[in-house]
Protein backbone atom coordinates (compact mmCIF):
# COMPACT_ATOMS: atom_id res chain seq x y z
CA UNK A 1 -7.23 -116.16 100.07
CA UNK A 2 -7.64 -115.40 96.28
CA UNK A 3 -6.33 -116.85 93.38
CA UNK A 4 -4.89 -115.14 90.04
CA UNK A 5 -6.87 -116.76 86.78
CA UNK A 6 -4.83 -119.28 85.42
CA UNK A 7 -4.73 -117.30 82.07
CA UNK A 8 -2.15 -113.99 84.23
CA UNK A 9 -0.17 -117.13 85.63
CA UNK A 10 0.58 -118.56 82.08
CA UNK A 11 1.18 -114.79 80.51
CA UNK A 12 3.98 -114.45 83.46
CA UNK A 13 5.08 -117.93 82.89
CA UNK A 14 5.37 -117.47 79.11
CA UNK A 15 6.83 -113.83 79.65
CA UNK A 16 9.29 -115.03 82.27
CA UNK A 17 10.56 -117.95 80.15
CA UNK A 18 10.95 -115.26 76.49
CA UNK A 19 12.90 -112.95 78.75
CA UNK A 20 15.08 -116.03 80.00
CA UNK A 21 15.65 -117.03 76.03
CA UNK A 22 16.50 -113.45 75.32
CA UNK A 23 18.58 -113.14 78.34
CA UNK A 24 20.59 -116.07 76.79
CA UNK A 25 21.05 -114.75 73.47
CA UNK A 26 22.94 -111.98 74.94
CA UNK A 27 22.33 -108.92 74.17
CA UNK A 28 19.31 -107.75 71.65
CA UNK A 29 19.38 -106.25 67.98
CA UNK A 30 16.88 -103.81 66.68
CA UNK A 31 14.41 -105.19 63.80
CA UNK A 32 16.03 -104.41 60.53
CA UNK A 33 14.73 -101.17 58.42
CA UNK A 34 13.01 -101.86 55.28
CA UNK A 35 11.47 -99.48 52.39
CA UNK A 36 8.48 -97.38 52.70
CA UNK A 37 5.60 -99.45 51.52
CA UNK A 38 1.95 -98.88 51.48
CA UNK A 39 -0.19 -99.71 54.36
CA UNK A 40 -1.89 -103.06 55.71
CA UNK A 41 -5.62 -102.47 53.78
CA UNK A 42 -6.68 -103.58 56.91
CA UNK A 43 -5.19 -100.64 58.78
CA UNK A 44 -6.39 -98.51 55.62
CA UNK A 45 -9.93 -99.79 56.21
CA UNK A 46 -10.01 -99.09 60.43
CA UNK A 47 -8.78 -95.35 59.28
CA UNK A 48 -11.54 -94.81 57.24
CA UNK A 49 -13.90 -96.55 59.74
CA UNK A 50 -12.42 -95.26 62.96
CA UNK A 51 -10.35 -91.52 61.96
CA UNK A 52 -9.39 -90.64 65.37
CA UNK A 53 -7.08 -93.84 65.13
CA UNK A 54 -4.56 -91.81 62.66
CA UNK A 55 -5.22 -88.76 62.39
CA UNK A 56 -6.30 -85.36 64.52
CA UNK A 57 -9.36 -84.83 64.06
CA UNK A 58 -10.29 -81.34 62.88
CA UNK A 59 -13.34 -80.64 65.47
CA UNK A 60 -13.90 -76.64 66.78
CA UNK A 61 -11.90 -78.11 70.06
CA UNK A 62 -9.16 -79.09 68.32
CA UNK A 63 -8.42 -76.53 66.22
CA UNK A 64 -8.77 -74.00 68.87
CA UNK A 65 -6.24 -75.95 70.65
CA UNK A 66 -3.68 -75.77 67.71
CA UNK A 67 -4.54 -71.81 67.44
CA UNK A 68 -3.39 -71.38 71.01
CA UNK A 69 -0.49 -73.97 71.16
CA UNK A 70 0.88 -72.01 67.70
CA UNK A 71 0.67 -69.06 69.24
CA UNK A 72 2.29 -69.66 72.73
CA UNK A 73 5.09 -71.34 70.33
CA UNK A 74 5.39 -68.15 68.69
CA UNK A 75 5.52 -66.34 72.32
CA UNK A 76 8.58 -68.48 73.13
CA UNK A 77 10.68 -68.38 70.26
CA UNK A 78 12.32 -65.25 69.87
CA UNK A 79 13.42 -65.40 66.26
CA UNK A 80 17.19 -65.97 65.86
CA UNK A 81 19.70 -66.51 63.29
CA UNK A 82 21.57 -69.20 64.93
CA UNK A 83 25.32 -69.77 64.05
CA UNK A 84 25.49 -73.19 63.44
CA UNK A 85 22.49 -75.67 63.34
CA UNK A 86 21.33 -76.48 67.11
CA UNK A 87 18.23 -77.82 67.19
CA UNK A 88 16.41 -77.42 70.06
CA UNK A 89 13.32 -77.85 72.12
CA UNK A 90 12.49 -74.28 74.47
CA UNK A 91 10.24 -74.44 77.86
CA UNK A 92 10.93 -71.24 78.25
CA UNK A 93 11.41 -67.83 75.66
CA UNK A 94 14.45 -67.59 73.94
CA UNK A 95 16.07 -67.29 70.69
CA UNK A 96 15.59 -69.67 68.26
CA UNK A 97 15.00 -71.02 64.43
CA UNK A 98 12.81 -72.61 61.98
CA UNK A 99 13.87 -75.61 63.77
CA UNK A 100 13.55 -74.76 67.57
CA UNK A 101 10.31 -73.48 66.28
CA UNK A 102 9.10 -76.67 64.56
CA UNK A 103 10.46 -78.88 67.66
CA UNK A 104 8.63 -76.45 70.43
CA UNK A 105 5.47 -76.62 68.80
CA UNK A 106 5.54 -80.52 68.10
CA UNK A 107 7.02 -81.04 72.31
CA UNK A 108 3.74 -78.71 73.09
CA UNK A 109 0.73 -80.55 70.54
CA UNK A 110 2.27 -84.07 72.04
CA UNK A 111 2.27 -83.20 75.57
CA UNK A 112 -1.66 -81.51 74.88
CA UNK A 113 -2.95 -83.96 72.61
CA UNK A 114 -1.15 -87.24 73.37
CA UNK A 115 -3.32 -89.64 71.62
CA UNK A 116 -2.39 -87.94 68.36
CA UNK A 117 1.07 -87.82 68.95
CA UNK A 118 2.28 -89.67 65.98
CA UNK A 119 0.42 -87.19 63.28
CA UNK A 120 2.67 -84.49 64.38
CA UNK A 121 6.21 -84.58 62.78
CA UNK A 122 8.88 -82.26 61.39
CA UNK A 123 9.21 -81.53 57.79
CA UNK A 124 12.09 -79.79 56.10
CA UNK A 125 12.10 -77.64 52.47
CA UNK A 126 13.36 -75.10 50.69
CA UNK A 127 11.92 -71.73 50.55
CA UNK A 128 11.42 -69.34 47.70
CA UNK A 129 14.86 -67.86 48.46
CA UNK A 130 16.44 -71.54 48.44
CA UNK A 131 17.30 -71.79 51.92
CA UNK A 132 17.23 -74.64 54.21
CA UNK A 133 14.24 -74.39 56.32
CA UNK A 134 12.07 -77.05 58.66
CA UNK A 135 8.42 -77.24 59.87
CA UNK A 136 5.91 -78.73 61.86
CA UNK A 137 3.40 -80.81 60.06
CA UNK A 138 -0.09 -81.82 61.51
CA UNK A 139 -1.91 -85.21 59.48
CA UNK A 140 -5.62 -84.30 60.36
CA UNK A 141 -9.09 -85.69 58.75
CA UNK A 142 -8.99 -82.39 56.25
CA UNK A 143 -5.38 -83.21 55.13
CA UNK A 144 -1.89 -82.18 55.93
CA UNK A 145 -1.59 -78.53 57.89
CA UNK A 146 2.40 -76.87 58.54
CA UNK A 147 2.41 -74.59 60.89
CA UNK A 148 5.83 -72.77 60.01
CA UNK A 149 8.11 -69.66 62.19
CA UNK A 150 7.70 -67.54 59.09
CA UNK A 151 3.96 -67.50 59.02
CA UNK A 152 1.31 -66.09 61.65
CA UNK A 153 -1.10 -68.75 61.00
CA UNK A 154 -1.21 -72.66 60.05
CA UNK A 155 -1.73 -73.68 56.68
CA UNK A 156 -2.34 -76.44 54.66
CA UNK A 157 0.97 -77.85 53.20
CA UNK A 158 0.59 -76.94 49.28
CA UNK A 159 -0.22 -73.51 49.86
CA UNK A 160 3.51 -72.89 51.29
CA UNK A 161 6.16 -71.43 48.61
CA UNK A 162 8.88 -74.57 49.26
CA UNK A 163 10.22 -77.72 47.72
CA UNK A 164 9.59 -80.18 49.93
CA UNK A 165 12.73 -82.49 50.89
CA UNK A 166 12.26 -84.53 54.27
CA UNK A 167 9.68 -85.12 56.42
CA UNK A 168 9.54 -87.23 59.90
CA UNK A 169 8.48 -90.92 60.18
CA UNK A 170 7.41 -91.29 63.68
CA UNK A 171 9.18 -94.03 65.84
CA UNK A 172 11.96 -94.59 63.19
CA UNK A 173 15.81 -93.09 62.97
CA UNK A 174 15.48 -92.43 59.11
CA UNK A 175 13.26 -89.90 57.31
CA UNK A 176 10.86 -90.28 54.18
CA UNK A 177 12.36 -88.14 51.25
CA UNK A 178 9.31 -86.56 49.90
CA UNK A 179 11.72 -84.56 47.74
CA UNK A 180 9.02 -85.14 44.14
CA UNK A 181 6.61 -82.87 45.54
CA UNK A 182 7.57 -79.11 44.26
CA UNK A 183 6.45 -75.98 45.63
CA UNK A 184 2.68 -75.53 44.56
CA UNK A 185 2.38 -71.74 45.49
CA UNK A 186 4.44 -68.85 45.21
CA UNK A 187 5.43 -66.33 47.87
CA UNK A 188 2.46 -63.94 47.45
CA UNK A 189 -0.18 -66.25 46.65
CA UNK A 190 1.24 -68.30 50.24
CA UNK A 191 0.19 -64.95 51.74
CA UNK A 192 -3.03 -65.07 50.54
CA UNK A 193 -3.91 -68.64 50.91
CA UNK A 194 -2.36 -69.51 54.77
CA UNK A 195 -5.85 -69.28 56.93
CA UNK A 196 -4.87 -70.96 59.79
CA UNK A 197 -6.62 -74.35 60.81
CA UNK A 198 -9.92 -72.70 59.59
C-alpha cells in the first residue's frame, strides 16, 4: 500500500481548512482595481531574459501563422455595416464589423497560439474620417502589430492613420485609455507602410 508525501497531505490540509475560512465568510469579493502602474523590475528583467514569457515571438513559424489566421479571418467576415453595435465572435462566414473582425481574429490567434494568449487584445481609434473603429493588436518581440478589417495585411501600430483611444488589458473589466498617442501616419502613407508581419 503506498503513501502520499507528507508535503500533498499538508497542501490538502491547508487548502481544505482556507476553503472552510472562506466558506465562513460568506460569499467572496473580487480584489479591488487600482491604477495602471509600471511593472515589477523583476518581471521587466525575466522579459528581457526569457521573451517568450510576454510576448509572441516573431520567428518565420509564427508569423506565417498570423498570415494565415488573418486571412481565414478575412474569409469569414463578410464586411457589414451593422445597425447598432453587436459585437461578435463568427465560427462560421457572415456579416460583420471592425469589431466582429477584431474579436474573430483574437478567438482564432488564442485558440492557435495559447501560450501567447494575453499579447493579443482589442484596440479601438478613430480613423482619418473620425469614425469609431476597433482592432486587433498583437505585443510581439519587434513591437506592437494591428491587424485591422480595413487593411489586407498586418501592420505595425504607428503606421495606421487613427487616434488611438482604448485598448484591452487582459484579465481585467476596465480598459487602458491610450487616448495621448495621435495618429502618426496619414491615409496614403498607411498604404504604403502596412507590410504585413514581415
Amino acid at each position: 500500500m503506498s503513501h502520499k508525501p507528507a508535503t500533498n497531505f499538508l497542501s490538502a490540509t491547508l487548502l481544505s481548512l482556507v476553503l472552510t475560512a472562506c466558506n465562513s465568510l460568506g460569499s467572496t469579493s473580487h480584489m479591488p482595481k487600482g491604477t495602471i502602474a509600471n511593472p515589477h523590475q523583476g518581471f521587466v528583467e525575466l522579459c528581457a531574459r526569457e521573451p517568450e514569457q510576454c510576448v509572441v515571438p516573431l520567428t518565420k513559424e509564427t508569423r506565417e501563422d498570423l498570415i494565415n489566421l488573418h486571412q481565414k479571418t478575412r474569409d469569414l467576415i463578410v464586411p457589414t455595416i451593422e445597425e447598432g453595435d453587436s459585437w461578435t465572435t463568427l465560427s462560421q462566414v457572415g456579416p460583420g464589423d471592425c469589431e466582429d473582425f477584431a474579436l474573430t481574429l483574437r478567438s482564432l490567434l488564442r485558440q492557435h497560439m495559447p501560450e501567447y494568449a494575453g499579447a493579443f487584445r482589442i484596440a479601438t481609434a478613430f480613423t482619418e474620417q473620425f469614425q469609431y473603429h476597433a482592432v486587433i493588436t498583437l505585443e510581439t518581440d519587434e513591437g506592437t502589430l494591428v491587424c485591422d478589417i480595413r487593411y489586407p495585411k498586418c501592420g505595425t501600430w504607428d503606421a495606421f492613420p487613427y487616434e488611438w483611444h482604448l485598448r484591452e488589458i487582459v484579465g481585467n473589466a476596465n480598459w487602458e485609455n491610450i487616448g495621448d498617442e495621435k495618429a502618426l501616419a496619414d491615409a496614403r502613407a498607411a498604404s504604403i507602410q502596412l507590410s504585413g508581419a514581415r
